[in-house]
C-alpha atoms as a PDB file:
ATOM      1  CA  UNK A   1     -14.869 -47.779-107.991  1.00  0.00           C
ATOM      2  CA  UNK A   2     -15.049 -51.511-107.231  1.00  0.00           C
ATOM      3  CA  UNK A   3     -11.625 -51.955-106.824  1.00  0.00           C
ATOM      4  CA  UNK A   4     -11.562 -48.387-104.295  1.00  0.00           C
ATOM      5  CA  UNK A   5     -15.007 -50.442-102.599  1.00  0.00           C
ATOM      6  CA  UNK A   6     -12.590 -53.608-102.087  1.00  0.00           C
ATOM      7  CA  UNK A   7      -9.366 -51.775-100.429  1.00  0.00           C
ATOM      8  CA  UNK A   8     -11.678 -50.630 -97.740  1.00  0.00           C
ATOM      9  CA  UNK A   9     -13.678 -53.218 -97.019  1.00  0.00           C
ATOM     10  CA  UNK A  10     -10.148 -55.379 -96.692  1.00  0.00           C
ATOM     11  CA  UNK A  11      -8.640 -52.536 -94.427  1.00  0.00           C
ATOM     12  CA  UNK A  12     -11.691 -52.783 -92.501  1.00  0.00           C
ATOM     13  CA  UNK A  13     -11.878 -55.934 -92.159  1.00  0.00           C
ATOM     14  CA  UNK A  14      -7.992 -55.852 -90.777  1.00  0.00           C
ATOM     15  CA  UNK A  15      -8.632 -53.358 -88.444  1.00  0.00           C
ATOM     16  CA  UNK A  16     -11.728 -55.633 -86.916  1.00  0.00           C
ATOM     17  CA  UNK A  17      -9.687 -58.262 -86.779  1.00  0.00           C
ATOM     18  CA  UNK A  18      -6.389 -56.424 -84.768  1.00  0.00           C
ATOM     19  CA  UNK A  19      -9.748 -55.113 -82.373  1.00  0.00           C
ATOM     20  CA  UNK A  20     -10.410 -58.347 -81.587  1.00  0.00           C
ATOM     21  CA  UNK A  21      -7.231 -59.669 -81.306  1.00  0.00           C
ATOM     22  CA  UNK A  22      -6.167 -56.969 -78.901  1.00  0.00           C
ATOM     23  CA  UNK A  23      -9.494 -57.686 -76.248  1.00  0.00           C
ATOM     24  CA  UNK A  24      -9.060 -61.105 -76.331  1.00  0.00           C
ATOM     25  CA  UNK A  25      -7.532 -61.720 -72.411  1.00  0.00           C
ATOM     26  CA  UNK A  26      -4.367 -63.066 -71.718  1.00  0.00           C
ATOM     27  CA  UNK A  27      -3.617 -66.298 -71.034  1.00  0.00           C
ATOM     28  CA  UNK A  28      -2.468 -67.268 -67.847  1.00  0.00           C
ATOM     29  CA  UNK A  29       1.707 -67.932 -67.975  1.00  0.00           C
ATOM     30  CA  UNK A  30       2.928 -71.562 -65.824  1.00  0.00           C
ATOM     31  CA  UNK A  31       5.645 -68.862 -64.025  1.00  0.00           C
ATOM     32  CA  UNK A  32       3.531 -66.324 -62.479  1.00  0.00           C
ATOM     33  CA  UNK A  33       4.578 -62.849 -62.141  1.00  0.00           C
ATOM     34  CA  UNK A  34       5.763 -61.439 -59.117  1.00  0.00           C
ATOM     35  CA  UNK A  35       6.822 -58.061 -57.550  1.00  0.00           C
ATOM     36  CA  UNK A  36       8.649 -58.109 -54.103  1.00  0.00           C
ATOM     37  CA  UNK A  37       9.203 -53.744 -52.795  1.00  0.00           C
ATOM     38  CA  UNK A  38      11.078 -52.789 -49.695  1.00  0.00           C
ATOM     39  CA  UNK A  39      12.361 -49.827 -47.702  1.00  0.00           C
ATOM     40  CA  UNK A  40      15.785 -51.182 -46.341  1.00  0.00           C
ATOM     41  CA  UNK A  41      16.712 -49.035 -42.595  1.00  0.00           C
ATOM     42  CA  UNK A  42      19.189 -46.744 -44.588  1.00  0.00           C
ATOM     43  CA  UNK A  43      15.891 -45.521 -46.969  1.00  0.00           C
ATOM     44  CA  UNK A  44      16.960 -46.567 -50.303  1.00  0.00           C
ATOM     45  CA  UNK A  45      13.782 -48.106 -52.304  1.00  0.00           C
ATOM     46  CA  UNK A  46      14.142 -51.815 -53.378  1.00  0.00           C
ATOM     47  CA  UNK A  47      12.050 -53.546 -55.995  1.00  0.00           C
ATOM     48  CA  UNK A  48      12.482 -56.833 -57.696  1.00  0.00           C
ATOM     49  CA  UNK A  49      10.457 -58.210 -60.507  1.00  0.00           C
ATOM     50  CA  UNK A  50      10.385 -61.909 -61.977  1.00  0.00           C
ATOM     51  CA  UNK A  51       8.451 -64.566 -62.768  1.00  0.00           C
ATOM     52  CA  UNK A  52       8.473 -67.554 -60.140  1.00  0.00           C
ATOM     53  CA  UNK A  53       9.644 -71.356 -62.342  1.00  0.00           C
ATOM     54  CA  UNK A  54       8.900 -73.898 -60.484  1.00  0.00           C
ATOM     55  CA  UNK A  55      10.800 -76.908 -59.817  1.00  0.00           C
ATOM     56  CA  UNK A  56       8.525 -79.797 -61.049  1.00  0.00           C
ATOM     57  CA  UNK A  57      10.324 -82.701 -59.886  1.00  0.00           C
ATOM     58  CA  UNK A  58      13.727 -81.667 -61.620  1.00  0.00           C
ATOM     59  CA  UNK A  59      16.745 -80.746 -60.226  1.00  0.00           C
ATOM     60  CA  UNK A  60      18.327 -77.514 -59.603  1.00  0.00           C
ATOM     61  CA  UNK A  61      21.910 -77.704 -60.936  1.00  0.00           C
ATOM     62  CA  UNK A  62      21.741 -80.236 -63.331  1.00  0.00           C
ATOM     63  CA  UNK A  63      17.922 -80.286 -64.723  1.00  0.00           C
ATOM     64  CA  UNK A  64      16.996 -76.614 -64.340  1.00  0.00           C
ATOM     65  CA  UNK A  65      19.649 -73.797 -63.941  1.00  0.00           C
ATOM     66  CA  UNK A  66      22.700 -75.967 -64.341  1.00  0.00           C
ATOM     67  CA  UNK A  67      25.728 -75.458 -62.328  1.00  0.00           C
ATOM     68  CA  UNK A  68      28.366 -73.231 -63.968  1.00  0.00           C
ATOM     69  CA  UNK A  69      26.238 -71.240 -66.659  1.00  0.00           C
ATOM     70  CA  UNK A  70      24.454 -67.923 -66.346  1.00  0.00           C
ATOM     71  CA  UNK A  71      20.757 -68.105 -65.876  1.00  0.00           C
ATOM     72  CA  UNK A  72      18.436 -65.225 -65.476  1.00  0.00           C
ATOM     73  CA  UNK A  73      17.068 -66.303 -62.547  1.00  0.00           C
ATOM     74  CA  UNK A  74      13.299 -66.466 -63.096  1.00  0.00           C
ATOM     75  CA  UNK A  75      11.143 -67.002 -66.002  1.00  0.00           C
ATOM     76  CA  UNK A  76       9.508 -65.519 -68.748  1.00  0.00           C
ATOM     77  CA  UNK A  77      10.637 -61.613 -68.560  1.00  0.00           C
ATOM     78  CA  UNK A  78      14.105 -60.889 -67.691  1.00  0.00           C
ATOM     79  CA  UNK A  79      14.305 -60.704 -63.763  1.00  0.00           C
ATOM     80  CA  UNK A  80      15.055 -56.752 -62.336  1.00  0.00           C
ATOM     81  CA  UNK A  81      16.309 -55.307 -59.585  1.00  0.00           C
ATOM     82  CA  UNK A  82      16.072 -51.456 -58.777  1.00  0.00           C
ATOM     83  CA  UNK A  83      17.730 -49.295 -56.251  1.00  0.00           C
ATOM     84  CA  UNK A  84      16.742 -45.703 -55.542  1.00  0.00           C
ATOM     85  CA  UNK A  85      20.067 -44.994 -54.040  1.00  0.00           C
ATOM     86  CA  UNK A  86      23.506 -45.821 -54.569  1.00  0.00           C
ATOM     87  CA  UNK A  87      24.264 -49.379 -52.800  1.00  0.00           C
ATOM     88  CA  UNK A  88      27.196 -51.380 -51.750  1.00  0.00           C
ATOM     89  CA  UNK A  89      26.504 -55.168 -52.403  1.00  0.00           C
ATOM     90  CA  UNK A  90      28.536 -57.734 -50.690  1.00  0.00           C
ATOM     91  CA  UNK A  91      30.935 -54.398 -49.713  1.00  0.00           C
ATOM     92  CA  UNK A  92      30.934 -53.353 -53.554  1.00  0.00           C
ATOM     93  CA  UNK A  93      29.572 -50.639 -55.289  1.00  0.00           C
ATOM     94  CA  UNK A  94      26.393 -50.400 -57.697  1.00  0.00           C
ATOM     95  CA  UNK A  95      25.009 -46.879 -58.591  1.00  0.00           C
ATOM     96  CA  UNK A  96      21.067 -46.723 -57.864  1.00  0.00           C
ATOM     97  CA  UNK A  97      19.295 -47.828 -61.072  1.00  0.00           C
ATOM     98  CA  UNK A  98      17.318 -50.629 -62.837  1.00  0.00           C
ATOM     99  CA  UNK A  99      19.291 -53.792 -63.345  1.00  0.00           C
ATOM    100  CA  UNK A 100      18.870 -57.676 -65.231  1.00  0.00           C
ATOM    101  CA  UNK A 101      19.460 -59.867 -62.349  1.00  0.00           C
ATOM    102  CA  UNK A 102      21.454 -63.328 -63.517  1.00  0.00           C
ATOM    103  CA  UNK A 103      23.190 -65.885 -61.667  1.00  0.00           C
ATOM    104  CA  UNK A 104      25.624 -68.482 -62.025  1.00  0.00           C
ATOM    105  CA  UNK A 105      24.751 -71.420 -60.033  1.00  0.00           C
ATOM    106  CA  UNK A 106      26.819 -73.460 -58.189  1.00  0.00           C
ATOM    107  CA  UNK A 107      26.803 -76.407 -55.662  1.00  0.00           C
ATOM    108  CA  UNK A 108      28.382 -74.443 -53.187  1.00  0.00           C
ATOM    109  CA  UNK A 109      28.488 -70.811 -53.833  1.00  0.00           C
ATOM    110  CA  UNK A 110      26.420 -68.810 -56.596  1.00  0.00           C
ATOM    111  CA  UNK A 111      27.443 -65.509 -58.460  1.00  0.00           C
ATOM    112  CA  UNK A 112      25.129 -62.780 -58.346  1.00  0.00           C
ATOM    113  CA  UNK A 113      25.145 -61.050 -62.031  1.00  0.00           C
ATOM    114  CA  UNK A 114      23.669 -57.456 -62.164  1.00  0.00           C
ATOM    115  CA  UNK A 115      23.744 -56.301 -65.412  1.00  0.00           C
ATOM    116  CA  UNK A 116      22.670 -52.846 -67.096  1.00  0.00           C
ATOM    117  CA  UNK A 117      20.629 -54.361 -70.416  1.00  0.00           C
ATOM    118  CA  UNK A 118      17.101 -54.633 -68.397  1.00  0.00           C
ATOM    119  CA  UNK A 119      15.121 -54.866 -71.148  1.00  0.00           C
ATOM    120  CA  UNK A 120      16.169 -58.197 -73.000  1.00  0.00           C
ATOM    121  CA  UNK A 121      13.455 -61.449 -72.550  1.00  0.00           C
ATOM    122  CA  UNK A 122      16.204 -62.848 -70.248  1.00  0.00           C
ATOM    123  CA  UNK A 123      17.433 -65.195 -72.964  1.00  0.00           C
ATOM    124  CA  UNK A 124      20.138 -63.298 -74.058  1.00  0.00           C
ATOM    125  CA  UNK A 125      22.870 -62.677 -71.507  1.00  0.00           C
ATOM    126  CA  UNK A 126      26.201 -60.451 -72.609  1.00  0.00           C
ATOM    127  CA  UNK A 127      28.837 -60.361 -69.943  1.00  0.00           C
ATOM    128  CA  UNK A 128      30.037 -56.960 -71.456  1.00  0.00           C
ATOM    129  CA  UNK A 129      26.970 -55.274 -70.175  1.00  0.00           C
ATOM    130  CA  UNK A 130      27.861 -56.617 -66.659  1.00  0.00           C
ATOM    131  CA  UNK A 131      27.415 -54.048 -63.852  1.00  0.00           C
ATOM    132  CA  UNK A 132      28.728 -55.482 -61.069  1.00  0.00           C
ATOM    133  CA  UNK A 133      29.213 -59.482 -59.752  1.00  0.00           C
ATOM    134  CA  UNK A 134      29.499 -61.259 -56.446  1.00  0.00           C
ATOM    135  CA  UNK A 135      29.627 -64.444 -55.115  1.00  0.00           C
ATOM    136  CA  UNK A 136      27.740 -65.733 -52.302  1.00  0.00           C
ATOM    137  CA  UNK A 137      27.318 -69.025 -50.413  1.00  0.00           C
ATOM    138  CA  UNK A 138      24.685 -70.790 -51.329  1.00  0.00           C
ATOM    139  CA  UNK A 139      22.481 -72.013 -48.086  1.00  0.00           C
ATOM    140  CA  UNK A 140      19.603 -74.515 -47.353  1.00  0.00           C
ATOM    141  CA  UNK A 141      15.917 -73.511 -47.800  1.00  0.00           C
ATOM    142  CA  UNK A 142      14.210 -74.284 -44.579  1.00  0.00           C
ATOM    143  CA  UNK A 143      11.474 -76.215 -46.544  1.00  0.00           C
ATOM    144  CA  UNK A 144      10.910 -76.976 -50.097  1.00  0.00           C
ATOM    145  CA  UNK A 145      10.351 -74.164 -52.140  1.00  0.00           C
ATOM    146  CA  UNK A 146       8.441 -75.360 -55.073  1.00  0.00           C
ATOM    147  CA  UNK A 147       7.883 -71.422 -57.224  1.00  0.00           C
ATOM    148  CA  UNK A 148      10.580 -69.147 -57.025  1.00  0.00           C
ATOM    149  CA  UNK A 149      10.075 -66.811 -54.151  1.00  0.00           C
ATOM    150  CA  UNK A 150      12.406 -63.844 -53.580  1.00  0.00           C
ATOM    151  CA  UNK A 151      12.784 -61.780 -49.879  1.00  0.00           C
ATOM    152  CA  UNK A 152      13.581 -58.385 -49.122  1.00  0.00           C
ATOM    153  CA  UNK A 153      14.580 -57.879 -45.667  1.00  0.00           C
ATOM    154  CA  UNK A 154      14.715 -54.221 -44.800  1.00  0.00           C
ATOM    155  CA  UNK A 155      17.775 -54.777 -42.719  1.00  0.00           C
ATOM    156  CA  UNK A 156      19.833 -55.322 -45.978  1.00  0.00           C
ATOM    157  CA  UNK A 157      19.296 -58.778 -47.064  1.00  0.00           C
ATOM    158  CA  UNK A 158      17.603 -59.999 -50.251  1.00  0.00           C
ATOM    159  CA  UNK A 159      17.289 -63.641 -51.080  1.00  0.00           C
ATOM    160  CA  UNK A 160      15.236 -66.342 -52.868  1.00  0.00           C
ATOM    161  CA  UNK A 161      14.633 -69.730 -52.158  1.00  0.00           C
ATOM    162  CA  UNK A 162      13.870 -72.196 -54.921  1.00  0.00           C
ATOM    163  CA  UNK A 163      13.539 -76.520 -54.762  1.00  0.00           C
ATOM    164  CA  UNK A 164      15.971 -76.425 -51.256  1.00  0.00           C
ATOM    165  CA  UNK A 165      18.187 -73.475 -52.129  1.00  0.00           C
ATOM    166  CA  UNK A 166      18.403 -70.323 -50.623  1.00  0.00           C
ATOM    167  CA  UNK A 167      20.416 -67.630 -52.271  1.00  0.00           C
ATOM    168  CA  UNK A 168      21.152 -64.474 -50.324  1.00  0.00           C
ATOM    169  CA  UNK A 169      23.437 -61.241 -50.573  1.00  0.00           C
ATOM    170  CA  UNK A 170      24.038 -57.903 -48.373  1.00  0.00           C
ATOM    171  CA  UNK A 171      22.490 -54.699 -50.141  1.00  0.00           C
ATOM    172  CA  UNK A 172      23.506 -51.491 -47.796  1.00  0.00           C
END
């Protein structure tokens, strides 16, 4: 009976303890979590989720997101882009759906990665599961960018600007 008395009080005492470990609130993350939606001019529904690194005195390329390996082009959570519709980017097609967004940086252009496993922590990166890439020039940010920011213009454009980059490609 003891020993019956005993298992109980220890499952008990677990659950309590998973209770309170479950309310306790979250601590806030150094990338903060961002959600940029859009209705481009043709209808289709754009989203893009990510958490926004920021620079911190280092520099892109060589620092942070080094030139010439894949990066998943945020923080914390992989980064996502979703279509409702069917889209051409840069001219090429990518069926509407929920994608990893990754990038290969470069000093002068930057390939934009969209790739079908969406659900990873961003760390992992398999060029098998690769959707669709393009590459795109890489411009200036108008002013220092210190977070990650990403833009949805509904005429087609979506961008981000980061340090004194500025990344952009063509959705339609």
């Amino acid at each position: 009976m003891k020993n019956l008395f005993r298992k109980f009080a220890f499952v008990g005492l677990m659950m309590a303890a998973i209770t309170a470990s479950a309310q306790q609130p979250k601590k806030p993350r150094p990338s903060p979590p961002d959600t940029v939606r859009a209705t481009l001019n043709n209808g289709t529904a754009v989203q893009v989720a990510y958490s926004q690194p920021s620079v911190k005195g280092r520099t892109i390329g060589t620092d942070i997101a080094p030139y010439g390996k894949w990066w998943r082009t945020g923080a914390n959570e992989i980064t996502t882009v979703e279509f409702s519709k069917d889209v051409k980017v840069e001219g090429k097609a990518l069926p509407a759906g929920k994608y990893a967004l990754y990038t290969i940086p470069g000093e002068k252009e930057w390939t934009i990665i969209f790739n079908k496993d969406n659900k990873n922590w961003g760390t992992k990166y398999e060029e098998a599961d690769d959707v669709l890439r393009v590459t795109v020039k890489t411009g200036k940010s108008a002013a220092f960018v210190e977070q990650l920011k990403f833009m949805v213009d509904p005429a087609g454009k979506i961008s981000f600007a980061w340090g004194d980059k500025l990344v952009a490609f063509k959705v339609k």
